[in-house]
N, C-alpha and C. Protein backbone atom coordinates (compact mmCIF):
# COMPACT_ATOMS: atom_id res chain seq x y z
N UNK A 1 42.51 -38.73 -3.10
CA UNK A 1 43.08 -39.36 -1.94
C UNK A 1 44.43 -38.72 -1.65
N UNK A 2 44.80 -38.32 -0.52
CA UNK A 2 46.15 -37.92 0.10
C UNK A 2 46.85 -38.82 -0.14
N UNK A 3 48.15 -38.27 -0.09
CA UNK A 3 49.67 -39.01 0.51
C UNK A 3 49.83 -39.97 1.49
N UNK A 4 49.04 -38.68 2.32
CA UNK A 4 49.70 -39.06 4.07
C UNK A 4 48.13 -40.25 4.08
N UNK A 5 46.74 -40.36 3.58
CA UNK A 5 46.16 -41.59 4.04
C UNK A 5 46.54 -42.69 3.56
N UNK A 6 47.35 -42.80 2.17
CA UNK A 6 47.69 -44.00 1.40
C UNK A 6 49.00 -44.27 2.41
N UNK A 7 49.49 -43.60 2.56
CA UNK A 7 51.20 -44.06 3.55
C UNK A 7 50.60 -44.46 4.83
N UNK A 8 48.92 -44.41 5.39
CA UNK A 8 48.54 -44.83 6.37
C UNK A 8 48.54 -46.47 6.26
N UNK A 9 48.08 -46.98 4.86
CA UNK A 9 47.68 -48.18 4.86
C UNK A 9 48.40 -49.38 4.70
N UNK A 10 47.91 -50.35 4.69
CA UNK A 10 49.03 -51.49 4.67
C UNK A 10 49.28 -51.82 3.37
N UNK A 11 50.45 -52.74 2.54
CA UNK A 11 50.82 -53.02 1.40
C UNK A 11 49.11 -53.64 0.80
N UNK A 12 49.22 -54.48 1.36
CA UNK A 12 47.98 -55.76 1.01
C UNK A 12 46.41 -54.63 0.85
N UNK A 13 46.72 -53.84 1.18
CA UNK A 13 45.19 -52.90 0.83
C UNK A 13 45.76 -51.92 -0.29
N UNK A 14 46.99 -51.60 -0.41
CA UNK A 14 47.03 -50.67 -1.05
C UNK A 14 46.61 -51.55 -2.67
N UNK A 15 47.25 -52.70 -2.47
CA UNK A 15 47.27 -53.28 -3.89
C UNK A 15 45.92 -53.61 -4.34
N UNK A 16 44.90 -54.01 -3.58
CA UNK A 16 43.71 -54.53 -3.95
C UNK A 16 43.02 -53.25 -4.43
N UNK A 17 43.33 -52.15 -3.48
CA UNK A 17 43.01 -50.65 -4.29
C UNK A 17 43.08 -50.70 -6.11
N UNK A 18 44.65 -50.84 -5.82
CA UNK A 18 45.29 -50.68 -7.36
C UNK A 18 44.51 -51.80 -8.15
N UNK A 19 44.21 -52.79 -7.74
CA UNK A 19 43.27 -53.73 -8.84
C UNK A 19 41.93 -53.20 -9.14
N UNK A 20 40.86 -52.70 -8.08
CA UNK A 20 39.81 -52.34 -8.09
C UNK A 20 39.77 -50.90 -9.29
N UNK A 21 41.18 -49.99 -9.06
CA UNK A 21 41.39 -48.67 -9.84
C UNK A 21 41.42 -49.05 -11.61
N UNK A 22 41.87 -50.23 -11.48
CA UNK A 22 42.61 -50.80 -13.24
C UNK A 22 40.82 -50.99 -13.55
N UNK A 23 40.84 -51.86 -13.01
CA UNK A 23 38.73 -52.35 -13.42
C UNK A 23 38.22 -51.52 -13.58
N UNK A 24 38.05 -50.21 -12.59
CA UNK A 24 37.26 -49.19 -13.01
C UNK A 24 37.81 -48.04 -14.56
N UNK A 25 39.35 -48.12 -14.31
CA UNK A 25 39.58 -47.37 -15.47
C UNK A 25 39.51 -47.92 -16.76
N UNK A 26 39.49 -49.30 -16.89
CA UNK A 26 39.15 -49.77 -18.14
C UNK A 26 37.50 -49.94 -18.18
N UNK A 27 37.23 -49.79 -17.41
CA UNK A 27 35.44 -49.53 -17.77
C UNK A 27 35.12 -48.03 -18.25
N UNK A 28 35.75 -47.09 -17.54
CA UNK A 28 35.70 -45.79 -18.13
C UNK A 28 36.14 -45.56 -19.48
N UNK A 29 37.47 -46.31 -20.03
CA UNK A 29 37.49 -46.31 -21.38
C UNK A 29 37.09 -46.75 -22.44
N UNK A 30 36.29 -48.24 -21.66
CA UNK A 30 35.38 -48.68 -23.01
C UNK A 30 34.12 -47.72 -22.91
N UNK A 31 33.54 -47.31 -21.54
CA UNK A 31 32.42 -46.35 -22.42
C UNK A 31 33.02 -45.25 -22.97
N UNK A 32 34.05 -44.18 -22.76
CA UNK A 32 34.06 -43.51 -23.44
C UNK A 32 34.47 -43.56 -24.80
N UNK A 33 35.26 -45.12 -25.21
CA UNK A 33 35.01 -45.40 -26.53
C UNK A 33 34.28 -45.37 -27.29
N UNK A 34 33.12 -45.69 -26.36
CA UNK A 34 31.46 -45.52 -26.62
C UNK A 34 31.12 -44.52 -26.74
N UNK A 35 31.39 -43.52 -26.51
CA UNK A 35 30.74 -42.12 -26.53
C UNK A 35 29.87 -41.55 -25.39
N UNK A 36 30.09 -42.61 -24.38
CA UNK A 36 28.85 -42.55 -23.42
C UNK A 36 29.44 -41.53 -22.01
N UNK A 37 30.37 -41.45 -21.90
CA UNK A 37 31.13 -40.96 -20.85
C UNK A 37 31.58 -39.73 -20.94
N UNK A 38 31.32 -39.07 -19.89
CA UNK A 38 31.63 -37.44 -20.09
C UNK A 38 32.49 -37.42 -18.70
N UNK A 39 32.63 -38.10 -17.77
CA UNK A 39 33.32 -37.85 -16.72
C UNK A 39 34.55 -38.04 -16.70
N UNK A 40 35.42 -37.17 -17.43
CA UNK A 40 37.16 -36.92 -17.72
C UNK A 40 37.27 -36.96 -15.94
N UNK A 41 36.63 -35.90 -15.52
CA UNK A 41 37.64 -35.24 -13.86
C UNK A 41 37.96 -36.78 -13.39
N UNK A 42 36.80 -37.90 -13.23
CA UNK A 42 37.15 -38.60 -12.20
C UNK A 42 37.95 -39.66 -12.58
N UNK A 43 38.10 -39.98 -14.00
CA UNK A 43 39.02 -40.31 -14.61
C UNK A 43 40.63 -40.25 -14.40
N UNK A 44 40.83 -38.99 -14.39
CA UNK A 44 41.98 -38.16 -14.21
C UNK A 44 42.43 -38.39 -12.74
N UNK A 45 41.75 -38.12 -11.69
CA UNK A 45 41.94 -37.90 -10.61
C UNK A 45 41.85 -39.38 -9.74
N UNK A 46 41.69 -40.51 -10.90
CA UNK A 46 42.13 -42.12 -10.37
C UNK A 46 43.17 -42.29 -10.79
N UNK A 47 43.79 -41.61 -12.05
CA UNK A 47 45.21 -42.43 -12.37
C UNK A 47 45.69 -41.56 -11.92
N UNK A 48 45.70 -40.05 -11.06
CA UNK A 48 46.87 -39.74 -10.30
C UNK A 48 46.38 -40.55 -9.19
N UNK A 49 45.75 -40.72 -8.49
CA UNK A 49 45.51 -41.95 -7.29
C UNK A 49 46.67 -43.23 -7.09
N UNK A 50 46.17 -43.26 -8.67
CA UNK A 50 47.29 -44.93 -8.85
C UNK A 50 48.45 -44.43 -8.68
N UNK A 51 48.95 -43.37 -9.82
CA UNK A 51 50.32 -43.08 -9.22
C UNK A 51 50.55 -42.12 -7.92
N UNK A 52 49.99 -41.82 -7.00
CA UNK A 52 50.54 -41.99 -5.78
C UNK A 52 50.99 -43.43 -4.83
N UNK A 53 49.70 -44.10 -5.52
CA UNK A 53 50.15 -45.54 -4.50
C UNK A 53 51.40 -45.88 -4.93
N UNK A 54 51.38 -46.30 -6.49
CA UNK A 54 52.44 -46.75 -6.74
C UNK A 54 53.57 -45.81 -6.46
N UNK A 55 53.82 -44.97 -6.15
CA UNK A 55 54.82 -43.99 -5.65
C UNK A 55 55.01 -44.36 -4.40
N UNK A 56 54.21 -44.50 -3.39
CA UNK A 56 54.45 -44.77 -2.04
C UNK A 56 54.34 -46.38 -1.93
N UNK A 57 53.99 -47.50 -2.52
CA UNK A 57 54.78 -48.90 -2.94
C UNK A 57 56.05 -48.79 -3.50
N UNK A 58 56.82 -47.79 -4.14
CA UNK A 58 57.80 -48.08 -4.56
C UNK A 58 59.26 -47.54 -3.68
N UNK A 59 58.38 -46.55 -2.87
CA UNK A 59 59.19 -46.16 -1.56
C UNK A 59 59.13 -46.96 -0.75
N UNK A 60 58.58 -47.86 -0.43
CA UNK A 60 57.70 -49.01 0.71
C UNK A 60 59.36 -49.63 -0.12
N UNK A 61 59.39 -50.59 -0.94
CA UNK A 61 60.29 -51.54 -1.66
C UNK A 61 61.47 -50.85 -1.59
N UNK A 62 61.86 -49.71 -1.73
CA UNK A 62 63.19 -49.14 -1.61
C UNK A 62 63.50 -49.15 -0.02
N UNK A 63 63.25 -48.92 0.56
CA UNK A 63 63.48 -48.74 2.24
C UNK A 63 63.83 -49.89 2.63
N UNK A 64 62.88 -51.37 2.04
CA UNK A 64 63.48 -52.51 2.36
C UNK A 64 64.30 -53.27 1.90
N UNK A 65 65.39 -52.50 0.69
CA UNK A 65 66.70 -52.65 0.50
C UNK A 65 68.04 -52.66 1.10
């Protein structure tokens, strides 16, 4: 996911994102606890996801200082 589509969206979507991202990444780590999971890339490429949102939520909160 881009920058510029997450800076499109509103607070209230970005966060329900960020809940839906936590659920899925702790499902990815109990299977690969399991041994069952081979999909590192998409793994990887959700928690930089998260930290973009949270990067552009935390610019969102600074501006309205």
């Amino acid at each position: 996911m881009k920058a510029d589509k997450i800076r499109g969206q509103d607070e209230d979507e970005l966060r329900r994102q960020l809940q839906e991202m936590d659920e899925q990444l702790f499902r990815f780590q109990f299977q690969r606890s399991m041994g069952q999971m081979d999909g590192l890339k998409k793994a990887r490429a959700m928690r930089k996801d998260r930290a973009r949102i949270y990067t552009v939520l935390r610019e969102r909160a600074l501006e309205k200082k």
